[in-house]
Protein backbone atom coordinates (compact mmCIF):
# COMPACT_ATOMS: atom_id res chain seq x y z
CA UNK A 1 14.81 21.71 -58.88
CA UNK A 2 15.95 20.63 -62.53
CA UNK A 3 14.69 19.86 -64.85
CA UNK A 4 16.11 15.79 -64.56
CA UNK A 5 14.12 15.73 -61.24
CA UNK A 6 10.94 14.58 -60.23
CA UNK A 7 10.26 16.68 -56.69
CA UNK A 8 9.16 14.58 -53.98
CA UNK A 9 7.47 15.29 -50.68
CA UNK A 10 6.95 13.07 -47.56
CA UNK A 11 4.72 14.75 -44.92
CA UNK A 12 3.93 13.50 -41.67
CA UNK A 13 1.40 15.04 -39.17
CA UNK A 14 0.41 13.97 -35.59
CA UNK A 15 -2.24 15.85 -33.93
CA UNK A 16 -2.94 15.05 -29.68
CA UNK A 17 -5.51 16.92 -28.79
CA UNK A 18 -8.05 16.74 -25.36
CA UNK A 19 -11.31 18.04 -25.20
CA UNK A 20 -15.04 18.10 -23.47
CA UNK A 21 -16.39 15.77 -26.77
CA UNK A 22 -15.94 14.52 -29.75
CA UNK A 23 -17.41 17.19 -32.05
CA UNK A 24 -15.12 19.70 -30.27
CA UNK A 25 -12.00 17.79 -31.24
CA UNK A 26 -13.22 17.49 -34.53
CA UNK A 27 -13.48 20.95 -34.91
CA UNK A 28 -10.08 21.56 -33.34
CA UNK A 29 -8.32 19.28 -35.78
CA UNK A 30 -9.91 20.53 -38.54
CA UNK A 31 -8.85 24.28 -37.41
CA UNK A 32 -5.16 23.12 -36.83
CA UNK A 33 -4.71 21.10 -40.47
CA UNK A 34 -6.29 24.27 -42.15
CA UNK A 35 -4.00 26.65 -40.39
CA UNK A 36 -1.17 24.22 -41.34
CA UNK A 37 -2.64 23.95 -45.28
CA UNK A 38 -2.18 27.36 -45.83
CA UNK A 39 1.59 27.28 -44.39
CA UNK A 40 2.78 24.83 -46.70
CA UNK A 41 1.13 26.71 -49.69
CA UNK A 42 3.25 29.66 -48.48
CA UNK A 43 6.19 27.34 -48.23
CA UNK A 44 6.65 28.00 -44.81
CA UNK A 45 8.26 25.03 -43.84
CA UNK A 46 11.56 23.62 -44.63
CA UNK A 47 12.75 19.91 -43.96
CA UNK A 48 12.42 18.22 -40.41
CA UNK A 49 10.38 18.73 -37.70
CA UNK A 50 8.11 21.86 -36.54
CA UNK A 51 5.62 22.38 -33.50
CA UNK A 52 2.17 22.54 -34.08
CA UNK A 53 0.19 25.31 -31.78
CA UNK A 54 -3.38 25.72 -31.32
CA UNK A 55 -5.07 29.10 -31.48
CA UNK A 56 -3.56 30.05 -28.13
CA UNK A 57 -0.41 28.82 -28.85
CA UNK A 58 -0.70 25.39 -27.24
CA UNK A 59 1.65 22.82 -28.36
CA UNK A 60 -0.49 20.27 -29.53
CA UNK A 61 1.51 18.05 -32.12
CA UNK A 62 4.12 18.20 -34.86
CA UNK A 63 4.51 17.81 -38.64
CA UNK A 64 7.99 16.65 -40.24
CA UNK A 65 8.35 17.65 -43.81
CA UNK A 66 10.78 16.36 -46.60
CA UNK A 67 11.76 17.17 -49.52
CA UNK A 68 13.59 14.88 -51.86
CA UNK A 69 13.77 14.18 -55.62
CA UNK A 70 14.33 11.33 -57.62
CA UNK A 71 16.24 11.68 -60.69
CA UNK A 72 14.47 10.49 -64.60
């Protein structure tokens, strides 16, 4: 970006995930949003919307990323 330009980031995340209890889904989420972590730190995403898998490759939600900047 320049150097005129404040970057800007909207992330949204939705997670629907069944299971036999609560701790289980806990532990679930918490796996997914980690996996997910490290892929933005490796800038894997680009803007819109992207499938979220589980650790079998289960579709299980979505994140929608943008990127934006305001200008100073």
């Amino acid at each position: 970006m320049d150097d005129d330009v404040i970057p800007h980031l909207l992330c949204d995340i939705e997670l629907d995930i069944s299971g036999p209890s609560v701790s289980t889904l806990n532990k679930w989420a918490a796996e997914a949003l980690r996996k997910l972590a490290d892929r933005i730190e490796r800038d894997e995403f680009e803007d819109g919307h992207h499938d979220v898998e589980d650790s079998v490759g289960k579709r299980i939600g979505s994140i929608y990323m943008s990127y934006e900047g305001e200008v100073i």
